[in-house]
Protein backbone atom coordinates (compact mmCIF):
# COMPACT_ATOMS: atom_id res chain seq x y z
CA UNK A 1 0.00 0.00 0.00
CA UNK A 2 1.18 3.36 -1.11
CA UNK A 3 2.36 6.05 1.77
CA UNK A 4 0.70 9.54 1.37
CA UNK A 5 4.03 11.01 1.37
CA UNK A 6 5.68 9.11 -1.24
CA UNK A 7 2.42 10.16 -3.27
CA UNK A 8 3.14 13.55 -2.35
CA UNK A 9 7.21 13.25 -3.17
CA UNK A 10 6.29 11.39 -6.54
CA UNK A 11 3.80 13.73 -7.44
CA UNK A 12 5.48 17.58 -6.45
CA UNK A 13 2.88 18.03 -4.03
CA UNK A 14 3.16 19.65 -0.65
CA UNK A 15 0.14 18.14 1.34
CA UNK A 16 -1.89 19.79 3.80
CA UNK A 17 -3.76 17.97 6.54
CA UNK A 18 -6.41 15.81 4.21
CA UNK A 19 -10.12 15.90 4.18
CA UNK A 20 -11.36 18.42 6.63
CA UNK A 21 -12.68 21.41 6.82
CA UNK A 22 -12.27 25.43 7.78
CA UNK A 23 -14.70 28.25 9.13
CA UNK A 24 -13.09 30.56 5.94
CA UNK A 25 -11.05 29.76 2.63
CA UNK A 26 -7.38 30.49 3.02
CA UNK A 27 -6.15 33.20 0.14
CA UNK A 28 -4.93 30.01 -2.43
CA UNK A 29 -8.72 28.45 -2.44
CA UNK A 30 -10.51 31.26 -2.21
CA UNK A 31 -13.44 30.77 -5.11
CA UNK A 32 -12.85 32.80 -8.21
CA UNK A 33 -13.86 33.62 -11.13
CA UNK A 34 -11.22 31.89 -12.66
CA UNK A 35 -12.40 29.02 -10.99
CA UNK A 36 -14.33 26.21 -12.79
CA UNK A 37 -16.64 23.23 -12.03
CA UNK A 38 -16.07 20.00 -13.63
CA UNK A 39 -19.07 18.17 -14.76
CA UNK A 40 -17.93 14.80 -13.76
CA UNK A 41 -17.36 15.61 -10.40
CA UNK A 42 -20.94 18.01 -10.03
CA UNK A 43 -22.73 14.41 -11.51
CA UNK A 44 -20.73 12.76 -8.57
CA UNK A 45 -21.71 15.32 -6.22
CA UNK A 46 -25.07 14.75 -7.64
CA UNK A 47 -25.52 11.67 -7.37
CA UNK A 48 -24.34 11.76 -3.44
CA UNK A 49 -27.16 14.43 -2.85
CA UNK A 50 -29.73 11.96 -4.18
CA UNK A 51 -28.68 8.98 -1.94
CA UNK A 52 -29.37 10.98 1.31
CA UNK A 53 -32.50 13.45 -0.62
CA UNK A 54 -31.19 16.67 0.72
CA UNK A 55 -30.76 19.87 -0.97
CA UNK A 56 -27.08 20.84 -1.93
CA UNK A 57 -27.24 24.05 0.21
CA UNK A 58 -23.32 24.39 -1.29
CA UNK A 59 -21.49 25.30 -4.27
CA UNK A 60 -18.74 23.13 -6.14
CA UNK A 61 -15.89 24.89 -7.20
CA UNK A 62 -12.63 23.70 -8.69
CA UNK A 63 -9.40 25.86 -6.92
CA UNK A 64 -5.67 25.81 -6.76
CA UNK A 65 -5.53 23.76 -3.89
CA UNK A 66 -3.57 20.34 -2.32
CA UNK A 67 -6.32 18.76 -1.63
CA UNK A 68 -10.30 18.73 -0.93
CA UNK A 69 -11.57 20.97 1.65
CA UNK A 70 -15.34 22.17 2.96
CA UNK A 71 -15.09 25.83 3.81
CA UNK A 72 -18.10 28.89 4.43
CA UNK A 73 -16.01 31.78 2.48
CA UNK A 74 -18.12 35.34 3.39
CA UNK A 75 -21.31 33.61 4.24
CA UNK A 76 -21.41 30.86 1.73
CA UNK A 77 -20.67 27.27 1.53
CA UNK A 78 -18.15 25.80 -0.89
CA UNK A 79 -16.56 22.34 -1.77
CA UNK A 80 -13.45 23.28 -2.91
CA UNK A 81 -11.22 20.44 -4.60
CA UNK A 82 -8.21 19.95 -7.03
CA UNK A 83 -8.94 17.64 -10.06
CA UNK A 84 -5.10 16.70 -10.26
CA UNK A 85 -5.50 15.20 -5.97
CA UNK A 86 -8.64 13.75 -6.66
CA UNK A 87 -7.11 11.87 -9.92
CA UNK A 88 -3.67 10.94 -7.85
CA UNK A 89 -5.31 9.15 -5.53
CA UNK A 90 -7.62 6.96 -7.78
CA UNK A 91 -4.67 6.12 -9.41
CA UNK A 92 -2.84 5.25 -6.46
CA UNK A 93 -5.44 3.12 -5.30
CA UNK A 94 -6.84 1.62 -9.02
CA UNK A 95 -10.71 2.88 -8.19
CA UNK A 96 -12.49 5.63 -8.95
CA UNK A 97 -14.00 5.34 -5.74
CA UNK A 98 -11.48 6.92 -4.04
CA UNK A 99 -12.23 10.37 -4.98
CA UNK A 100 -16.06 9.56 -4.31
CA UNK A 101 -15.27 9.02 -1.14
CA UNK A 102 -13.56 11.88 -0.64
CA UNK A 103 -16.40 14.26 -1.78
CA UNK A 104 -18.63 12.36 -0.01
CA UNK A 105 -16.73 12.73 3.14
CA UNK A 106 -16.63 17.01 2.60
CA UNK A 107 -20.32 16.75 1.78
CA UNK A 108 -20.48 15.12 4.92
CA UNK A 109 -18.84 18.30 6.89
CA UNK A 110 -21.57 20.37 5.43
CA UNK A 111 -24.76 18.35 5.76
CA UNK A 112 -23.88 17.32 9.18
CA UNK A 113 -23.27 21.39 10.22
CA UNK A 114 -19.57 20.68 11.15
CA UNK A 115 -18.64 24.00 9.09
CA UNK A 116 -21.20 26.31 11.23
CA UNK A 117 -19.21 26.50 14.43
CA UNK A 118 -16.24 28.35 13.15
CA UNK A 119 -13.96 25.68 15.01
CA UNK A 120 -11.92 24.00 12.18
CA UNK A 121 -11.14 20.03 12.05
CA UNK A 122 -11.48 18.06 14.89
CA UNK A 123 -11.16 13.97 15.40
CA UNK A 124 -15.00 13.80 16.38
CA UNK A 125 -16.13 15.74 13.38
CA UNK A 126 -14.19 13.84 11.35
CA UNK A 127 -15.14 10.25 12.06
CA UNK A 128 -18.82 11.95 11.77
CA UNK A 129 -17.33 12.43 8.16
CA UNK A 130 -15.89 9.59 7.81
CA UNK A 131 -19.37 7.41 8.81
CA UNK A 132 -21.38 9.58 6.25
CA UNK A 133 -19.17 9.11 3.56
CA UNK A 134 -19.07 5.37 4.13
CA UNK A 135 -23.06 5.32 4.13
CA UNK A 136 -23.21 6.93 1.41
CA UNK A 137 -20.99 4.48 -1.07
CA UNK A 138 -22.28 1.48 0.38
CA UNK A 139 -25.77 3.12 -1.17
CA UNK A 140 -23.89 3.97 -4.15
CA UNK A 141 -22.71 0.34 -4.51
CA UNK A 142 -19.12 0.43 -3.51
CA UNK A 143 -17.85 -2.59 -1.58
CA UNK A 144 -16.28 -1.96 1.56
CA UNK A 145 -12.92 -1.63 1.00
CA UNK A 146 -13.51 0.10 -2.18
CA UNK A 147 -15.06 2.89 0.53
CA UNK A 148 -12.22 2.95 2.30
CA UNK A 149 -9.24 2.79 0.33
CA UNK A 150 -8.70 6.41 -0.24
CA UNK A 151 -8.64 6.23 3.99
CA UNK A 152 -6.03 3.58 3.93
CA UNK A 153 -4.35 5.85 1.59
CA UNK A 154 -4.47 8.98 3.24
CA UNK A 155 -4.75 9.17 6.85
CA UNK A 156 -2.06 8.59 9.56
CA UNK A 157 -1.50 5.68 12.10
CA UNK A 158 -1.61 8.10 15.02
CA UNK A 159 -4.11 10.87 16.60
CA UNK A 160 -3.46 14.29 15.87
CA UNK A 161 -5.33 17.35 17.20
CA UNK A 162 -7.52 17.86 14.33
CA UNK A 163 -7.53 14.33 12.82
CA UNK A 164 -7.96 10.46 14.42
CA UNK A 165 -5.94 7.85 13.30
CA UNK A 166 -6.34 5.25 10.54
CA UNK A 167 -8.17 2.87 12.55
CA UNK A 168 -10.57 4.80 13.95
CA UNK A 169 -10.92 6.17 10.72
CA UNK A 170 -11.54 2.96 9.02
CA UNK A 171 -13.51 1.60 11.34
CA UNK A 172 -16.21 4.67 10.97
CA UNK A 173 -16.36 3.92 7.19
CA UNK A 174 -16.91 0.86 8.18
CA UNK A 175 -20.02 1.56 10.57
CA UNK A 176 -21.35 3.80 7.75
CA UNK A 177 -20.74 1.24 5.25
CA UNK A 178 -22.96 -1.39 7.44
CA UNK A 179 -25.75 0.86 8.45
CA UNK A 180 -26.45 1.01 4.61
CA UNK A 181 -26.13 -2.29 4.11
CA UNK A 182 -28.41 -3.50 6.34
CA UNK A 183 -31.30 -0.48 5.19
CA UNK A 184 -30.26 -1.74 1.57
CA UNK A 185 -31.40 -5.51 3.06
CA UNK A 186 -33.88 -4.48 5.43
CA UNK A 187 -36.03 -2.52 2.52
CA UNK A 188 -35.89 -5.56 0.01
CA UNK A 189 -39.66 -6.80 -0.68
CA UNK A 190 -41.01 -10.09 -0.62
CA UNK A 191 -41.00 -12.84 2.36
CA UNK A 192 -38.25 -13.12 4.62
CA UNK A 193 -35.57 -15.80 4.20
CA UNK A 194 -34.61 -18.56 6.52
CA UNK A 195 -33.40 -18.11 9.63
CA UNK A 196 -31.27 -21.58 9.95
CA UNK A 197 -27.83 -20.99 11.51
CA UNK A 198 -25.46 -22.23 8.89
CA UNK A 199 -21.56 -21.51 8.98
CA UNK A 200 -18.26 -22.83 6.84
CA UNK A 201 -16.95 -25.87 7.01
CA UNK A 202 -13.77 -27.89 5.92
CA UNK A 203 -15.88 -29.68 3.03
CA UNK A 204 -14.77 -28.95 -0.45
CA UNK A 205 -17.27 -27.47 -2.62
CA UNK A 206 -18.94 -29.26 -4.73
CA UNK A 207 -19.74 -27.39 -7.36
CA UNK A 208 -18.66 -23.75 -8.68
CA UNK A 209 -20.36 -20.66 -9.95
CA UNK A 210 -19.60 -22.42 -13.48
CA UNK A 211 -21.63 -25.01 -12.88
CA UNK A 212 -24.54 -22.64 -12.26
CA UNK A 213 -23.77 -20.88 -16.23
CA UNK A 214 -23.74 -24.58 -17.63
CA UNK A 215 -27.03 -25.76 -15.99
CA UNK A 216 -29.46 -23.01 -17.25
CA UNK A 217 -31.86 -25.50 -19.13
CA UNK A 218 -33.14 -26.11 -15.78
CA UNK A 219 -33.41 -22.84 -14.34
CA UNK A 220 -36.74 -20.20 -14.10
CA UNK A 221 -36.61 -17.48 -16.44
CA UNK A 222 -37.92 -13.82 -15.25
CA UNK A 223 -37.77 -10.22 -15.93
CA UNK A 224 -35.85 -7.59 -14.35
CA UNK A 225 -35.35 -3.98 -14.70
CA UNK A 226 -33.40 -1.88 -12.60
CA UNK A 227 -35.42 -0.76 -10.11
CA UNK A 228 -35.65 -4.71 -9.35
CA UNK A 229 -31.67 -4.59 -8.48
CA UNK A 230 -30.85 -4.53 -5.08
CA UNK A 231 -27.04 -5.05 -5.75
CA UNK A 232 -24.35 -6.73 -7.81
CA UNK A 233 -22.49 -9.86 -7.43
CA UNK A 234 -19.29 -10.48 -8.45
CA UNK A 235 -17.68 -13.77 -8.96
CA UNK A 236 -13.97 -13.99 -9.07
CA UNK A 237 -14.23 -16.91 -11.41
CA UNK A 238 -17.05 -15.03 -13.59
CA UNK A 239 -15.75 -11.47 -13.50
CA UNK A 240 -17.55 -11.03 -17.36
CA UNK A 241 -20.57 -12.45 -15.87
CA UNK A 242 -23.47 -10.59 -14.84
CA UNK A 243 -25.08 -11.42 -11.39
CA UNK A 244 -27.38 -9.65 -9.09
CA UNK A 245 -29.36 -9.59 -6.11
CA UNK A 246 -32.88 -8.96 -6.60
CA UNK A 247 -35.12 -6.32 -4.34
CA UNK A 248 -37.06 -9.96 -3.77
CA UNK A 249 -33.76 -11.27 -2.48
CA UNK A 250 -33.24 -13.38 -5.75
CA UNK A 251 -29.35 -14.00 -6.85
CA UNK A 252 -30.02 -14.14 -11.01
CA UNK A 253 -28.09 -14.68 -13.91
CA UNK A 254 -28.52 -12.36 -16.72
CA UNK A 255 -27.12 -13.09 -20.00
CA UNK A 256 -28.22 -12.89 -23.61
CA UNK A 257 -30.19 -15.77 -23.39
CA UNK A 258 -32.38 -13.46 -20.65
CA UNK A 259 -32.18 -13.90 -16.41
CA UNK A 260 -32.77 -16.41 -14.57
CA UNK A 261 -32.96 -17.32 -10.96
CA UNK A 262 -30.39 -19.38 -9.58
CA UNK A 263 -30.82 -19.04 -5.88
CA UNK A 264 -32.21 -16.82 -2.97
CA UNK A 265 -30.30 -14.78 -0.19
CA UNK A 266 -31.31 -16.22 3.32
CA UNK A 267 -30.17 -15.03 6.66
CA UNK A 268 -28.10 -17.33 9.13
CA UNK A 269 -27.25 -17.13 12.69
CA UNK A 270 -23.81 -15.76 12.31
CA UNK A 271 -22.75 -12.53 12.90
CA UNK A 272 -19.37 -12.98 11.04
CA UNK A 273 -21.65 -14.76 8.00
CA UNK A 274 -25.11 -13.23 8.14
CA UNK A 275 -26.19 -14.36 4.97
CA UNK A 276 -25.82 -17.17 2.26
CA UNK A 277 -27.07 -18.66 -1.15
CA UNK A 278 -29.64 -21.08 -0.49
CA UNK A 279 -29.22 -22.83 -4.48
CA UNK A 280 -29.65 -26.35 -5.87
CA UNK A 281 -27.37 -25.88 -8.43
CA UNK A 282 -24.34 -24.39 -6.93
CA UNK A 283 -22.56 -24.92 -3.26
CA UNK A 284 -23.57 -22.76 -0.57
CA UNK A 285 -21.82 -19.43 -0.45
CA UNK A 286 -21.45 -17.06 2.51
CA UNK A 287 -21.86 -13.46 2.71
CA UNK A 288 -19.61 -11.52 5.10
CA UNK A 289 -20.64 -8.46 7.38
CA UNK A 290 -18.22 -6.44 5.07
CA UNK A 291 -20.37 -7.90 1.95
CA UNK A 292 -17.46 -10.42 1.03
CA UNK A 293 -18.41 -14.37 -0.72
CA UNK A 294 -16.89 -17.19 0.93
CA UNK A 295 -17.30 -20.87 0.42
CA UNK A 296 -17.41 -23.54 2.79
CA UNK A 297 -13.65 -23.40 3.37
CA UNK A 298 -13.22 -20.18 3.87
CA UNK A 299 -11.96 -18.91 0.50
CA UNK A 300 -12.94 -15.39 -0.96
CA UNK A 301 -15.01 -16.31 -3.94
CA UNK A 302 -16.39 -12.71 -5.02
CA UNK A 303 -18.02 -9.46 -3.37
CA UNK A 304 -21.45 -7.54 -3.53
CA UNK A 305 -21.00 -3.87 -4.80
């Protein structure tokens, strides 16, 4: 994993503290004319706003800055952020996600008032962040570590007096990442699933998620549209394949030959494995609390997103 300040060395940047926020713009980011917003990163923004349904009561503003910063500049709100920091660290950590997260996590200073009392950055305000942004790209279908790997990136081991340390910070992604997942699961249609207490065991599995793709003749065909999509699954041994998790808690297959159910999502027991496949044509597979597929020995077989 890449160290912030080997980013910074490699790319000529002098860094200031990251993510956070001030009471007023320093001179550099002050928003000017000159300044310009970039339509990618307004749909972003966009797109943030609609997962929670409040009102962007801030402006976006590309500035000559190091980094991404909330700030009230003579009365007004701004996101101010630098195209070339938010494209550093997506390519630092190979996912766009990472500069998601980090808008998220400014929008996060606004909505949740932290730029009102004049005070500056502070370790509580920032896990506060740190939570919403990890709500919001768990609803925007990043996987968990995809939410936090501009974090990882970023942040330091230890405490500082305006900042906590990685852990704490990852950990309050984390919680933010969970609450979503759980509204995402809670607000799916349709009867609930079994409540048998199953966990991994030693046995090999039996059969793989190719199995499942060579056994359609047997399988129920249905419809979908997207407002039926609860969330993706990815196989690692399918990555060109396209599966998903129904709002009716259906895992389908949908290919040009049309989708078709191959198993249901069904709750266990287990904190550590809350969920699994209940299928007859492919071996049981777990779902983490971090939205990670296991099989029966343990083995990461693919993630939700």
């Amino acid at each position: 994993m890449l160290n912030i300040k080997k980013l910074a060395i490699s790319l000529g940047l002098v860094l200031a503290p990251v993510l956070g926020y001030v009471a007023t713009a320093a001179t550099d980011a002050t928003p000017t004319p000159e300044t310009t917003e970039v339509a990618d990163t307004r749909d972003i923004v966009q797109e943030i706003i609609n997962v929670v349904g409040l009102k962007p009561r801030f402006e976006l503003r590309a500035a000559d800055i190091d980094n991404a910063v909330a700030v009230v500049y003579n009365g007004k709100r701004y996101i101010l952020y630098s195209d070339r920091f938010l494209s550093s660290i997506n390519n630092a950590v190979h996912t766009d996600w990472a500069g998601v997260s980090i808008l998220a996590h400014e929008i996060g200073h606004h909505l949740n008032g932290h730029t009102l009392s004049g005070g500056g950055s502070n370790p509580a305000d920032e896990l506060e962040a740190d939570e919403f942004s990890g709500f919001v790209l768990r609803k925007m279908g990043a996987s968990m570590a995809e939410a936090q790997a501009a974090i990882d990136l970023l942040s330091e081991e230890e405490n500082s007096r305006t900042h906590p340390g990685k852990r704490y910070r990852l950990a309050a992604i984390s919680k933010g990442w969970k609450s979503a997942n759980d509204q995402l699961l809670a607000s799916a249609q349709g009867p609930q699933p079994d409540q048998r207490a199953i966990v991994p065991s030693t046995r090999p599995a039996e059969r793989q998620v190719a199995t499942a793709q060579r056994q359609n003749t047997s399988q129920h065909r249905v419809s979908m549209d997207s407002r039926s999509v609860l969330t993706r699954v990815n196989f690692t041994k399918a990555p060109r394949e396209q599966f998903y998790i129904t709002t009716r808690l259906y895992l389908v297959h949908m290919s040009e030959d049309g989708v078709r159910v191959i198993g249901k999502l069904a709750k266990t027991n287990n904190p550590d494995y809350p969920y699994y496949f209940e299928s007859e044509i492919m071996d049981t597979i777990f779902v983490t609390d971090e939205g990670y597929l296991v099989n029966k020995r343990g083995q990461r077989v693919g993630h939700l997103s």
